[in-house]
C-alpha atoms as a PDB file:
ATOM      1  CA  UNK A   1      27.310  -9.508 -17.672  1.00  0.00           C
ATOM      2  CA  UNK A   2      25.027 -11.624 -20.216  1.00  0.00           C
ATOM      3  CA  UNK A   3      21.370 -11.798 -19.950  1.00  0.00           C
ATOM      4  CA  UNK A   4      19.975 -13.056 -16.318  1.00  0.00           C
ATOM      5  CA  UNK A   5      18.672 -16.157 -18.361  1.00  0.00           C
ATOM      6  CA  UNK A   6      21.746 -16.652 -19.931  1.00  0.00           C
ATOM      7  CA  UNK A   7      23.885 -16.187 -16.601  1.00  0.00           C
ATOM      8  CA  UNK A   8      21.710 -19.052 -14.831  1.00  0.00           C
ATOM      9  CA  UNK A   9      22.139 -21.672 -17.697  1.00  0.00           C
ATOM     10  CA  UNK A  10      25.841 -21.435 -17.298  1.00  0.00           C
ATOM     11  CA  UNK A  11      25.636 -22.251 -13.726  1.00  0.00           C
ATOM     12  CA  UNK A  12      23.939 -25.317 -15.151  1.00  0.00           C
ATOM     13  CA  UNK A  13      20.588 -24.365 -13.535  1.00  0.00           C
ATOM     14  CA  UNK A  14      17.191 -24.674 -15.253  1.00  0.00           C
ATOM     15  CA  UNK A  15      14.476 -22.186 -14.969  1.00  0.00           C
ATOM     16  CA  UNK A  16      11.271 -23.669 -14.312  1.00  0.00           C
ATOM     17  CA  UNK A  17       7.772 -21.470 -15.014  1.00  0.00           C
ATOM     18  CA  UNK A  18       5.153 -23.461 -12.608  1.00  0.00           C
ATOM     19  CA  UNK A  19       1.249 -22.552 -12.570  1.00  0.00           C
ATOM     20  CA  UNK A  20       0.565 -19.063 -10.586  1.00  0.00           C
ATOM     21  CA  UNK A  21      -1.765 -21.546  -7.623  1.00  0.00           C
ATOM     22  CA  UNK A  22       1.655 -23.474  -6.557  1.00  0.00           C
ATOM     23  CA  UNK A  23       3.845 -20.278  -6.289  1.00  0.00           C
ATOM     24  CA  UNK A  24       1.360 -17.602  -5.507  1.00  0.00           C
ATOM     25  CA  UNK A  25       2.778 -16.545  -2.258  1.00  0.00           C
ATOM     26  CA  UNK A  26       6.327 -17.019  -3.191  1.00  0.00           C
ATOM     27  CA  UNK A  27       6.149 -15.552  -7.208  1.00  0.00           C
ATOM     28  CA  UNK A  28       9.544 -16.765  -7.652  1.00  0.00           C
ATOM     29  CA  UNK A  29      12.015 -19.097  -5.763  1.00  0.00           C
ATOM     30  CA  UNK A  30      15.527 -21.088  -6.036  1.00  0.00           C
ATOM     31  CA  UNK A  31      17.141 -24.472  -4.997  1.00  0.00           C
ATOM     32  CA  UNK A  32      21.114 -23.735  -6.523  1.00  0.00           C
ATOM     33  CA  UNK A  33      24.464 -24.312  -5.656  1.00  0.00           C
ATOM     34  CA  UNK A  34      26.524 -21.550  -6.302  1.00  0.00           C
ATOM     35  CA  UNK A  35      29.971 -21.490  -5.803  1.00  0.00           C
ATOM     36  CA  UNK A  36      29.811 -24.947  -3.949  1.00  0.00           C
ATOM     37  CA  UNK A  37      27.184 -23.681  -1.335  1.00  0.00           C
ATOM     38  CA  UNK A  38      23.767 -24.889  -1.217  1.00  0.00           C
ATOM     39  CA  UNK A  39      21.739 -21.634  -1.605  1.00  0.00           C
ATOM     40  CA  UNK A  40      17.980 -21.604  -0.910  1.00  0.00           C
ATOM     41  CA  UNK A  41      15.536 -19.307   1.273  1.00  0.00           C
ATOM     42  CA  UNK A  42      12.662 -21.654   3.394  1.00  0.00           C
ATOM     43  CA  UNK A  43      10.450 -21.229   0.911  1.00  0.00           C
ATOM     44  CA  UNK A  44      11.938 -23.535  -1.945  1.00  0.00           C
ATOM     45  CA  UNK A  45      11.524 -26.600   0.955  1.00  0.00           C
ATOM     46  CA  UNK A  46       7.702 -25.656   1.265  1.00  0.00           C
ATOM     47  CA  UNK A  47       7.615 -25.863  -2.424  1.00  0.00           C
ATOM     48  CA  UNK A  48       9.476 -28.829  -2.824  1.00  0.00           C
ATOM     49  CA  UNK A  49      12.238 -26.883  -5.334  1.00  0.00           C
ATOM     50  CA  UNK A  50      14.692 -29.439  -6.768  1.00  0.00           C
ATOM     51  CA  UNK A  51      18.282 -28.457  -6.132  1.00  0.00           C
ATOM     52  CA  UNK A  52      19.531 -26.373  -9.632  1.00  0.00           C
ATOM     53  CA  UNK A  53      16.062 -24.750  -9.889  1.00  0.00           C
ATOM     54  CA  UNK A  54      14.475 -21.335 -10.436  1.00  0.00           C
ATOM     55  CA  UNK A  55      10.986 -21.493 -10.357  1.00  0.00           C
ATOM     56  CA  UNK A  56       8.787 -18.800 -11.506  1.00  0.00           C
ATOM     57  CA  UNK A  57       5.234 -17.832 -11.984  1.00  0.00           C
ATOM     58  CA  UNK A  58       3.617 -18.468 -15.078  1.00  0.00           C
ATOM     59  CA  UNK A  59       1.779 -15.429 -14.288  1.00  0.00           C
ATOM     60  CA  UNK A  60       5.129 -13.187 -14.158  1.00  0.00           C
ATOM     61  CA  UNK A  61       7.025 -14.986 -17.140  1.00  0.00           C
ATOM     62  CA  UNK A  62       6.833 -11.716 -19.370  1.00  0.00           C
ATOM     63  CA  UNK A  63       8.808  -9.988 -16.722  1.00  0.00           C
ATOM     64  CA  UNK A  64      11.414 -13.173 -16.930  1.00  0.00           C
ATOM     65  CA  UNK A  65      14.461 -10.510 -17.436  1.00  0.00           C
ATOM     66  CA  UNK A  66      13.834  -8.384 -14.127  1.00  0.00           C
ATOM     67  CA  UNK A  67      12.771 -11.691 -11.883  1.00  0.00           C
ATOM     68  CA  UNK A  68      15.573 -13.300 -13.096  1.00  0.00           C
ATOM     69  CA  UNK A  69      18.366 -10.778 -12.675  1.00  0.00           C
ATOM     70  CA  UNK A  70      16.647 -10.303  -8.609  1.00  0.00           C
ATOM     71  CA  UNK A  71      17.068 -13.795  -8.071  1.00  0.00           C
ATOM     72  CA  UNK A  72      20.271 -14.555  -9.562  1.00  0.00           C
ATOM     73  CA  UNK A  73      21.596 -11.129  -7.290  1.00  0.00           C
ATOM     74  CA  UNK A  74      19.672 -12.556  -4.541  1.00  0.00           C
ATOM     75  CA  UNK A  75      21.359 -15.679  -4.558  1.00  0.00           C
ATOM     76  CA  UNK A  76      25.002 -13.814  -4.712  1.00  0.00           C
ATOM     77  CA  UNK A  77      24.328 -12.066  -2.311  1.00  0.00           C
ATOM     78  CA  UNK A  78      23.325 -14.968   0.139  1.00  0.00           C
ATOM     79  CA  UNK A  79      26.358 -16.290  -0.711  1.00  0.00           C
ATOM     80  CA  UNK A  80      28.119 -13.228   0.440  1.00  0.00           C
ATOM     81  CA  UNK A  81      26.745 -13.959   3.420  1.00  0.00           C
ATOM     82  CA  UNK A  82      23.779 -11.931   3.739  1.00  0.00           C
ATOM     83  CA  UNK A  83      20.454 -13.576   5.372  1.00  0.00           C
ATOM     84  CA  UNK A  84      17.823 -13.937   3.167  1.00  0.00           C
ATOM     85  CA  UNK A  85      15.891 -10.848   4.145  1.00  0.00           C
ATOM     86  CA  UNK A  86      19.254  -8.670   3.632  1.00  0.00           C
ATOM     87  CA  UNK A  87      19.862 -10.356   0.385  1.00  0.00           C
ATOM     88  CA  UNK A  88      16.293  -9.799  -1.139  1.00  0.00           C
ATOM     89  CA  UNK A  89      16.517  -6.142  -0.094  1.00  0.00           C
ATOM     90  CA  UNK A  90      19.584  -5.806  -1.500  1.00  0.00           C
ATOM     91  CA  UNK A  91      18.589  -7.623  -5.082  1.00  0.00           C
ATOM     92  CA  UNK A  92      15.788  -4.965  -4.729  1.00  0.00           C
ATOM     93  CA  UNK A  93      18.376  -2.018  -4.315  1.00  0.00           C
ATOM     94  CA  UNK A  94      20.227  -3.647  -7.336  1.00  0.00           C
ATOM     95  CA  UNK A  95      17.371  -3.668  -9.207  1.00  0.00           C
ATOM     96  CA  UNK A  96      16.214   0.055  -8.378  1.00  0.00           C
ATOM     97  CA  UNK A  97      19.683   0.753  -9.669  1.00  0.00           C
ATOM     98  CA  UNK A  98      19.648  -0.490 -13.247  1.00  0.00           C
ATOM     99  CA  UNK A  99      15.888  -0.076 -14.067  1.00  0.00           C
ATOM    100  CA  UNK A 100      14.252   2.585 -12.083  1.00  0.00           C
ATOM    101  CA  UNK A 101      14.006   4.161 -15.134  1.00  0.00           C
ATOM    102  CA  UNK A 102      12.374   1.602 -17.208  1.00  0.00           C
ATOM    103  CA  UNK A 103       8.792   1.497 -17.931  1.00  0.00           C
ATOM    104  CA  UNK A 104       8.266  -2.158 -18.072  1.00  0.00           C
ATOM    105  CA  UNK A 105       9.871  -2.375 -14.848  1.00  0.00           C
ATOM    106  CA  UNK A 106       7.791   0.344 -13.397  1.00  0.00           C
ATOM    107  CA  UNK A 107       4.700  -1.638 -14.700  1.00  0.00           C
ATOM    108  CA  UNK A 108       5.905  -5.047 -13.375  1.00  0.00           C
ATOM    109  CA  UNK A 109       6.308  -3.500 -10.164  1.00  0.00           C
ATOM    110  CA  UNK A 110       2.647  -1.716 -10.041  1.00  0.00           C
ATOM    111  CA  UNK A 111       1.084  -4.932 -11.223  1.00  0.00           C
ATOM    112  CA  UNK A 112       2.709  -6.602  -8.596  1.00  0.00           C
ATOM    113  CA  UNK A 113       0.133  -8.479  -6.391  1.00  0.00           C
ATOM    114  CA  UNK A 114       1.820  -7.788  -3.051  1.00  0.00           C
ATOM    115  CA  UNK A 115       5.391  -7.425  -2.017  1.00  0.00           C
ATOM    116  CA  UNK A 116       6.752  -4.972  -4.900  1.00  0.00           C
ATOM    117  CA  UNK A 117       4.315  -1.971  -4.297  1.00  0.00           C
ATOM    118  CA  UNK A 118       7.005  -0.002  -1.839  1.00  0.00           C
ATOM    119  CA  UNK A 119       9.269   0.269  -4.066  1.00  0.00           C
ATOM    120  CA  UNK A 120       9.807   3.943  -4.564  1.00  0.00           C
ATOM    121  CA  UNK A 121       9.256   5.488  -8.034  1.00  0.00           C
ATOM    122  CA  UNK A 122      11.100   8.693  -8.134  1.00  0.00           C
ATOM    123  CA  UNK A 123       9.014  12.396  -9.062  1.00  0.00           C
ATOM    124  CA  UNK A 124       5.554  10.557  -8.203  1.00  0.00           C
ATOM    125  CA  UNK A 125       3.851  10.729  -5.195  1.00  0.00           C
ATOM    126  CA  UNK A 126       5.013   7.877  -2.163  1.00  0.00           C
ATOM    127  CA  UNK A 127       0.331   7.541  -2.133  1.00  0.00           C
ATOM    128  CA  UNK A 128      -0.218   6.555  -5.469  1.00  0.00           C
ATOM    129  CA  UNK A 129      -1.788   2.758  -5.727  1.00  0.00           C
ATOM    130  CA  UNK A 130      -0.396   0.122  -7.906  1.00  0.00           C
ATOM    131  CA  UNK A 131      -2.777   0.937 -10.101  1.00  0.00           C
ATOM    132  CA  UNK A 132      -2.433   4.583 -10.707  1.00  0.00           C
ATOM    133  CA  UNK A 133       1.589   3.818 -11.094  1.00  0.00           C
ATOM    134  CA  UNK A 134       0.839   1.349 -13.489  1.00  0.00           C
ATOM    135  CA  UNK A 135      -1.002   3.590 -16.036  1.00  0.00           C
ATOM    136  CA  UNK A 136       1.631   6.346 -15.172  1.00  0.00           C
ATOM    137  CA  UNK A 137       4.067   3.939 -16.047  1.00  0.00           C
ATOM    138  CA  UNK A 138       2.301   2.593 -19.037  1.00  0.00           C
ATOM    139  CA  UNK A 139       1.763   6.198 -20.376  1.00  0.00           C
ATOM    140  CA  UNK A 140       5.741   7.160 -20.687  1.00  0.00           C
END
């Protein structure tokens, strides 16, 4: 597969990195079609997300690779047929799968603001706060 940022410019989508204040309770969202179905979750009409868009943080661009890659899964897996709630849990399982071991990933996910913290980090305790798992994360 090539790089989530490469995948989405092939579809002929652009990936738009909009101040933190306009996205904050969304982080990232889409407007695409994909395989000639108009793909979005409610959140990209309360944003106002042109159709072929990706819109991300400007706060979470250095994560790019991981927030891309959840929702360019996330948007397969709507189109699969999954409800957006199924599909976002099941980018998250995707993601789990190919990173769980990664430390940047780890970090991204302990930084998160809200949303990310219950994902499980294997060998740590299920109590540790976002900011405990983010030096633990940090210091591998």
């Amino acid at each position: 597969m090539p790089s989530p940022r490469e995948a989405i410019r092939e579809r002929g989508w652009t990936i738009e990195h909009v101040p933190h204040e306009v996205i904050a309770d969304y982080n990232a969202c889409y407007r695409v079609v994909y395989e000639g179905k108009l793909i979005y979750p409610p959140a990209a009409d309360v944003l106002g997300i042109p159709e072929n868009e990706v819109w991300i943080s400007e706060k979470w661009a250095k994560y790019d690779r991981f927030i891309l890659y959840h929702e360019l899964r996330e948007i397969e897996h709507r189109a699969a047929g999954h409800d957006k709630t199924a599909a976002h849990e099941r980018a998250e399982r995707d993601e789990r799968s190919l990173w769980l071991d990664d430390p940047r990933w780890r970090v991204m996910n302990a930084e998160w603001d809200e949303g990310r913290a219950h994902l499980p980090f294997p060998h740590e305790r299920g109590d540790l706060s976002r900011r405990t798992a983010a030096t633990a994360a940090r210091s591998r």
